[in-house]
C-alpha atoms as a PDB file:
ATOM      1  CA  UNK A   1      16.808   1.066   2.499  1.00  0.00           C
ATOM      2  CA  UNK A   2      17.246   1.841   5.779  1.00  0.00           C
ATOM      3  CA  UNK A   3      14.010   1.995   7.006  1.00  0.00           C
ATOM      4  CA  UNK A   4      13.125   1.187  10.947  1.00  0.00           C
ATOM      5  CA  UNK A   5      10.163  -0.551  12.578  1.00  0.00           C
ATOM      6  CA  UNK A   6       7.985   1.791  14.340  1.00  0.00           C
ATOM      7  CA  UNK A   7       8.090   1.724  17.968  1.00  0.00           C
ATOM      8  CA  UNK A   8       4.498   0.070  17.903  1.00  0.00           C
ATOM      9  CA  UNK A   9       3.318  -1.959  15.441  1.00  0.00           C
ATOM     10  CA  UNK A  10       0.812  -0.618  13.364  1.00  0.00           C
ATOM     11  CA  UNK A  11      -2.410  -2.145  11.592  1.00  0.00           C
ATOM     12  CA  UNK A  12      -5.409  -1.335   9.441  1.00  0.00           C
ATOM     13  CA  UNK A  13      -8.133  -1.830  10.833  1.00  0.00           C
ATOM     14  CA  UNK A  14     -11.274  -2.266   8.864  1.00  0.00           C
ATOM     15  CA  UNK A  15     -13.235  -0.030  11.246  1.00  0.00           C
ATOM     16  CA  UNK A  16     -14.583   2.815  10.611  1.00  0.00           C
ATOM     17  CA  UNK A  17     -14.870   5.822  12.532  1.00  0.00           C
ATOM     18  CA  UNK A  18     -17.442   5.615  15.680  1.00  0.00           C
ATOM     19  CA  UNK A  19     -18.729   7.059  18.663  1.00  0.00           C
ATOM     20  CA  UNK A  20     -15.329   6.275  20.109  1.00  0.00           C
ATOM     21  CA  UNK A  21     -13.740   8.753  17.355  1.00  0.00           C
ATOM     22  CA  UNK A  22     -10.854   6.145  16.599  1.00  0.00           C
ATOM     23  CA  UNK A  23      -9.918   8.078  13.477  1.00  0.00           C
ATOM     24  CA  UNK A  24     -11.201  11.502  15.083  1.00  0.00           C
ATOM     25  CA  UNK A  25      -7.535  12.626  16.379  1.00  0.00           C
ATOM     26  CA  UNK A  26      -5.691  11.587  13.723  1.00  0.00           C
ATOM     27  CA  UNK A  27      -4.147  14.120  11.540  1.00  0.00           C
ATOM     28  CA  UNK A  28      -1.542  13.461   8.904  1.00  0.00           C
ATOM     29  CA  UNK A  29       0.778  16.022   7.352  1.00  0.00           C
ATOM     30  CA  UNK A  30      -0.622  17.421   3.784  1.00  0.00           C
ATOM     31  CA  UNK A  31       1.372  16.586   0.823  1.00  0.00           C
ATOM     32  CA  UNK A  32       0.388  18.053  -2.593  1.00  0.00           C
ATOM     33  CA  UNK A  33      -2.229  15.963  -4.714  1.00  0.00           C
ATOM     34  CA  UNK A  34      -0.702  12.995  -6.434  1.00  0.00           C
ATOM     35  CA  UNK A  35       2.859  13.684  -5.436  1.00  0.00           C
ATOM     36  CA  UNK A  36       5.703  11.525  -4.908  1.00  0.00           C
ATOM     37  CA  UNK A  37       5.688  12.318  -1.241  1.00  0.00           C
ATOM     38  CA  UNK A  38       1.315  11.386  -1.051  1.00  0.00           C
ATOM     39  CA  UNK A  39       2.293   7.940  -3.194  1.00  0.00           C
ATOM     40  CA  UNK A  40       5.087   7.231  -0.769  1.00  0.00           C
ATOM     41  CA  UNK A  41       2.907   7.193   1.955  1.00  0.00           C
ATOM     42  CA  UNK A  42       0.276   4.825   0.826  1.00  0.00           C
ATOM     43  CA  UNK A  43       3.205   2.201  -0.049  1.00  0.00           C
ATOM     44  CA  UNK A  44       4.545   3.058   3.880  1.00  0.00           C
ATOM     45  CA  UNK A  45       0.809   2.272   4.878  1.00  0.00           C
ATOM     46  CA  UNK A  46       1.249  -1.089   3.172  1.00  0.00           C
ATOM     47  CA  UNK A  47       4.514  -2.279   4.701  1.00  0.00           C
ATOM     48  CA  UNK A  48       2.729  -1.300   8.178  1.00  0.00           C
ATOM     49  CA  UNK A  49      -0.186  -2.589   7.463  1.00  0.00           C
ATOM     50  CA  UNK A  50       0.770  -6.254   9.048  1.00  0.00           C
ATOM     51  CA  UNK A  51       2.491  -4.475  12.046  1.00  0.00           C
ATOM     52  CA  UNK A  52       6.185  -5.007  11.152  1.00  0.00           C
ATOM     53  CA  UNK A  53       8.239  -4.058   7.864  1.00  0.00           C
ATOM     54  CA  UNK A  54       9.854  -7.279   6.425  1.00  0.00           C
ATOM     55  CA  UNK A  55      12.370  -7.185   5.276  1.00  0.00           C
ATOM     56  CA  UNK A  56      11.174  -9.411   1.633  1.00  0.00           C
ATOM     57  CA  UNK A  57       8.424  -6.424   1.332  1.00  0.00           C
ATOM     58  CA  UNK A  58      11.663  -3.421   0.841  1.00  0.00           C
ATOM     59  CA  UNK A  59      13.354  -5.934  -1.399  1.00  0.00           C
ATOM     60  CA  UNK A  60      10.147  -6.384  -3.206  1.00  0.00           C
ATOM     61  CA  UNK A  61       9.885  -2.479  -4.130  1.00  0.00           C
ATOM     62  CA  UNK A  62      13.475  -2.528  -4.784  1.00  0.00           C
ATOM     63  CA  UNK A  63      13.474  -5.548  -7.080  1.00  0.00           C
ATOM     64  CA  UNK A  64      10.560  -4.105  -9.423  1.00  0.00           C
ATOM     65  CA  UNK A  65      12.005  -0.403  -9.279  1.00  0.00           C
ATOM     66  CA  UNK A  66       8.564   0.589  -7.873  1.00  0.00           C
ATOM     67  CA  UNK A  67      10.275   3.843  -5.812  1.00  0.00           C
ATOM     68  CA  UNK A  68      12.020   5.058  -9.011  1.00  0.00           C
ATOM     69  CA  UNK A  69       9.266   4.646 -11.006  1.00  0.00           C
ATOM     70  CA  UNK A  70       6.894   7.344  -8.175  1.00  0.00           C
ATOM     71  CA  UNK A  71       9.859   9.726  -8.526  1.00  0.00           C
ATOM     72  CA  UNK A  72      11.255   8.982  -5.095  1.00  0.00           C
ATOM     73  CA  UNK A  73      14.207   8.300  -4.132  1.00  0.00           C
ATOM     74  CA  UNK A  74      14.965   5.482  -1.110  1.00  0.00           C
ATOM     75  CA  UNK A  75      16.123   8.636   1.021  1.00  0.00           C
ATOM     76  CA  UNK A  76      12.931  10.529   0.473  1.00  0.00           C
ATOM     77  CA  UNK A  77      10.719   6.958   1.003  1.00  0.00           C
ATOM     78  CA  UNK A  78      12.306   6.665   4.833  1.00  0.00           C
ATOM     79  CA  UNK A  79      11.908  10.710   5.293  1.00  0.00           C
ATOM     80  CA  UNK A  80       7.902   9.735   4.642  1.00  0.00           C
ATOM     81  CA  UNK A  81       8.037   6.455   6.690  1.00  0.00           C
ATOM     82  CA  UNK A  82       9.038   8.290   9.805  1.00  0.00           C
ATOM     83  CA  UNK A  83       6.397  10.942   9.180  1.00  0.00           C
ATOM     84  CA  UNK A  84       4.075   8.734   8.843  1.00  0.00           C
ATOM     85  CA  UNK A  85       4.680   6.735  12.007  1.00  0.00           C
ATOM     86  CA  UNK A  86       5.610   9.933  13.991  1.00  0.00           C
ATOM     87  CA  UNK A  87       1.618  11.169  13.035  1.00  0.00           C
ATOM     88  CA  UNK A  88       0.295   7.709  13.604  1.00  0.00           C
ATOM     89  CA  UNK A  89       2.094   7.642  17.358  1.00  0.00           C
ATOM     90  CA  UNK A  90       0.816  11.736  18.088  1.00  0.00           C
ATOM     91  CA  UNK A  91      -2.458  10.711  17.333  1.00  0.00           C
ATOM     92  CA  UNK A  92      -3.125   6.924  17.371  1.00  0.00           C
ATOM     93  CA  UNK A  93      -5.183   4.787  18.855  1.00  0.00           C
ATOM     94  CA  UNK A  94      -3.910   1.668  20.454  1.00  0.00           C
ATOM     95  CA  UNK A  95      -5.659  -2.117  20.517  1.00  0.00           C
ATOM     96  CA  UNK A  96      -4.285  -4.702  21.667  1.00  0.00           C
ATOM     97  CA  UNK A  97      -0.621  -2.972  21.522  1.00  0.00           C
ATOM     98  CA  UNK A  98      -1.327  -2.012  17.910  1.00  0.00           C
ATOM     99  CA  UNK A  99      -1.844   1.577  16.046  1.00  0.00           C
ATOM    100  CA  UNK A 100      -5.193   1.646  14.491  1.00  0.00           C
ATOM    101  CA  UNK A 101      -6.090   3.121  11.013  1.00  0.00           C
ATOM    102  CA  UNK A 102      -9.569   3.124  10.369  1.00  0.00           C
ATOM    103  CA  UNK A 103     -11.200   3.157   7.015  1.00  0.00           C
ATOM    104  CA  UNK A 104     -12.327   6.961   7.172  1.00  0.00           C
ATOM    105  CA  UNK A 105      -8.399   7.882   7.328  1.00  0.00           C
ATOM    106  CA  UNK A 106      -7.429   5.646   4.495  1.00  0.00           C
ATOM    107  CA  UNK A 107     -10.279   6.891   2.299  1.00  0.00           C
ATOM    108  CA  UNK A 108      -8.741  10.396   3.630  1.00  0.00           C
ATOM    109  CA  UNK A 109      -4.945   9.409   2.648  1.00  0.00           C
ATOM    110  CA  UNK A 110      -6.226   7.604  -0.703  1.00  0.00           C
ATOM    111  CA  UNK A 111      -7.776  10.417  -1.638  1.00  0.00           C
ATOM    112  CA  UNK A 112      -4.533  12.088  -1.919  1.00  0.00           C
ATOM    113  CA  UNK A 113      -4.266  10.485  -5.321  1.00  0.00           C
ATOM    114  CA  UNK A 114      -6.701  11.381  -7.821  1.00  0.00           C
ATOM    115  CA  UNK A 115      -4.731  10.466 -11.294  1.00  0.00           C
ATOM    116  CA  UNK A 116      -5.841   6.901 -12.689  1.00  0.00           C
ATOM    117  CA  UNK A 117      -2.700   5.729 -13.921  1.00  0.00           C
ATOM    118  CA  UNK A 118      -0.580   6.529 -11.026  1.00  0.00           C
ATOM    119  CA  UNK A 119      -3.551   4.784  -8.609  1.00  0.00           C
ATOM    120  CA  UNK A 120      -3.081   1.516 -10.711  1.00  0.00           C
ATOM    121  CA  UNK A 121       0.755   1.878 -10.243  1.00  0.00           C
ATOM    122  CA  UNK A 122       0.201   2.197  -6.314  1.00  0.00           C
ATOM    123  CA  UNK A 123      -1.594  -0.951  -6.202  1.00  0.00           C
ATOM    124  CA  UNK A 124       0.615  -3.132  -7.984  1.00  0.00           C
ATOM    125  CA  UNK A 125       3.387  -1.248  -5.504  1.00  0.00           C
ATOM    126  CA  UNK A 126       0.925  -2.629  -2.684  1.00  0.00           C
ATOM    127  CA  UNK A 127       0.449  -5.695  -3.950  1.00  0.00           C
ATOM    128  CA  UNK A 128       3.925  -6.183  -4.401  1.00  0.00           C
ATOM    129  CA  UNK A 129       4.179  -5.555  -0.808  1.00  0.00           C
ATOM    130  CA  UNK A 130       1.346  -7.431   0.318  1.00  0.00           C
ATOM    131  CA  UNK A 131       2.840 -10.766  -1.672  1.00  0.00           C
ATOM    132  CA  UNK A 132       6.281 -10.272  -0.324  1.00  0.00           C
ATOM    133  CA  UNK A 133       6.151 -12.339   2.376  1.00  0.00           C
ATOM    134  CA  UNK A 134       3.652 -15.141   0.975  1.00  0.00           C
ATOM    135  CA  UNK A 135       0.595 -14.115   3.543  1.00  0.00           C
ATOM    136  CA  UNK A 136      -2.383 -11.379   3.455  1.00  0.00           C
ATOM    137  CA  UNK A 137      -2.394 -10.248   7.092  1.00  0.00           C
ATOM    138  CA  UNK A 138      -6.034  -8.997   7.908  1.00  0.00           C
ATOM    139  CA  UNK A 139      -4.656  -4.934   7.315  1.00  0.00           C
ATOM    140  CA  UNK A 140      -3.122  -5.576   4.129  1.00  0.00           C
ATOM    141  CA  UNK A 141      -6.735  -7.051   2.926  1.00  0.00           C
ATOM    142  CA  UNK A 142      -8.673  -3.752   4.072  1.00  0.00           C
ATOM    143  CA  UNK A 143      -5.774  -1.467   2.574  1.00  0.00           C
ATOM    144  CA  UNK A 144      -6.254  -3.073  -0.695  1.00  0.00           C
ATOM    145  CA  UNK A 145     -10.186  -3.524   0.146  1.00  0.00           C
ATOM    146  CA  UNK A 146     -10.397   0.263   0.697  1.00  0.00           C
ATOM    147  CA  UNK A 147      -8.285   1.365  -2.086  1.00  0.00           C
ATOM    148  CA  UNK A 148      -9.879  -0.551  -4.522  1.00  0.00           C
ATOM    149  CA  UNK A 149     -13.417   1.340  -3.374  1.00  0.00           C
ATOM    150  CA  UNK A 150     -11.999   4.730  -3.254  1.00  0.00           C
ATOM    151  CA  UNK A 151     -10.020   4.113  -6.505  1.00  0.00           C
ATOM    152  CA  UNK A 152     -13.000   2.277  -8.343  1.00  0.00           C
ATOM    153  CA  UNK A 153     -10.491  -0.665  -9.232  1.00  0.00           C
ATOM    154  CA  UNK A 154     -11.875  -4.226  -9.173  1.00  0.00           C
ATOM    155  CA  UNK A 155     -10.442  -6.061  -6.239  1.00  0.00           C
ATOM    156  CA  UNK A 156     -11.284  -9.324  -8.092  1.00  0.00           C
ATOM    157  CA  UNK A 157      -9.440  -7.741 -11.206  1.00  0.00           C
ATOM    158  CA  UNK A 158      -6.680  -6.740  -9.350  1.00  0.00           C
ATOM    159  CA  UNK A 159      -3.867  -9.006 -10.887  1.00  0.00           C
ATOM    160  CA  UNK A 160      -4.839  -8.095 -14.480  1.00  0.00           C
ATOM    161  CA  UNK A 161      -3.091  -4.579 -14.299  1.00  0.00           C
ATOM    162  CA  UNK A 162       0.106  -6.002 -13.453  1.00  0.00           C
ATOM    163  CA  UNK A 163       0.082  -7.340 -17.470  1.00  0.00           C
ATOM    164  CA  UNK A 164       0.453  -5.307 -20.221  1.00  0.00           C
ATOM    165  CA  UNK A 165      -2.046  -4.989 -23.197  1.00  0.00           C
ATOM    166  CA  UNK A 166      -0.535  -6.868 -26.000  1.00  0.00           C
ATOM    167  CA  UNK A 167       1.683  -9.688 -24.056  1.00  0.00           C
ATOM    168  CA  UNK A 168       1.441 -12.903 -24.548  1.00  0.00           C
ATOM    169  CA  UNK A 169       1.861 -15.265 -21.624  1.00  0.00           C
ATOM    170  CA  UNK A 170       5.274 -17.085 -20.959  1.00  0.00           C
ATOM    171  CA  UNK A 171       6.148 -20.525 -23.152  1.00  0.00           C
ATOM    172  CA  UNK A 172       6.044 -21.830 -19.757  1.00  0.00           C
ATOM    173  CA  UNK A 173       2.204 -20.452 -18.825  1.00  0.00           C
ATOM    174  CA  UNK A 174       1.113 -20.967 -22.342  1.00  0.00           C
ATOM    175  CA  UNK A 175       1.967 -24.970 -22.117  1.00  0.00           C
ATOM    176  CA  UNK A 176       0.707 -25.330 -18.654  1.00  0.00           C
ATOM    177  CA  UNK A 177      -2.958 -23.484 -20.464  1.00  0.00           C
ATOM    178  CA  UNK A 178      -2.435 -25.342 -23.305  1.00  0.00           C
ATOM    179  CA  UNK A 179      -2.869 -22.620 -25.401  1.00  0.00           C
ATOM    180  CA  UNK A 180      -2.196 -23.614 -28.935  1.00  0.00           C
ATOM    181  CA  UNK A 181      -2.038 -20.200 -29.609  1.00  0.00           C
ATOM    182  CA  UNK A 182       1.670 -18.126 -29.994  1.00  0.00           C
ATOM    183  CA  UNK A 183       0.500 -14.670 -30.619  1.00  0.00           C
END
């Protein structure tokens, strides 16, 4: 993918809006209701959410096909990362030489997606991301905080819709469990 860093980093912050309006003059372009293009976009808001896109995060949606699985092709992904940084820099606000996205704009952006199945699919894609590189940054844990609230997912059940109903676990899990069972 040939995606570039923003010229400032970005972060979620878990903030929401105040007197100070931090989320008041942001305004983000309007893409249709659970589209490709509205998906995209929260999986962009992941890779930003530490400040910098690594490099093990793109290879991550790459490696489990999550793009092609949205409908979006890698060409279509960067069109939506710039977008989204080029609203974030008109209208962001700045701490500490970061972008700030409140909670009241994710709830805004995460309400973009109303079906149930594609919302679980976006948070294994963010999780995904968020595991790439082997750390939660503080952004990626309000992202996933504030999607599980809008999306009424389980943040503590999380993990369990990245297995399928019906699989057993690996030989490998099951011996390490001892689980006599081989279903």
């Amino acid at each position: 993918m040939g995606t570039r860093k923003p010229q400032r980093p970005v972060t979620v912050r878990g903030q929401s809006s105040g007197p100070a309006g931090n989320d008041r003059d942001l305004s983000f372009r309007n893409y249709p209701m659970d589209s490709p293009q509205a998906a995209a976009r929260i999986l962009a808001l992941a890779l930003l959410a530490d400040g910098t896109i690594q490099l093990s995060e793109l290879s991550s949606l790459s490696r489990r096909g999550t793009l092609q699985r949205l409908g979006i092709t890698e060409a279509a992904f960067d069109a939506v990362i710039h977008e989204l940084c080029s609203d974030l820099l008109a209208g962001g606000v700045a701490n500490s030489g970061y972008l700030v996205v409140g909670r009241d704009v994710l709830r805004k952006i995460l309400g973009d997606i109303g079906d149930p199945d594609l919302q679980r699919s976006l948070l294994r894609g963010v999780l995904d991301i968020v595991h790439a590189d082997g750390e939660l940054a503080g952004g990626e844990a309000v992202l996933l905080a504030v999607a599980a609230d809008c999306w009424d997912i389980d943040p503590f059940d999380s993990y369990r819709i990245l297995a399928k109903p019906g699989r057993r676990w690996p030989p490998q899990v099951r011996r390490v469990r001892g689980d006599s069972q081989s279903h």
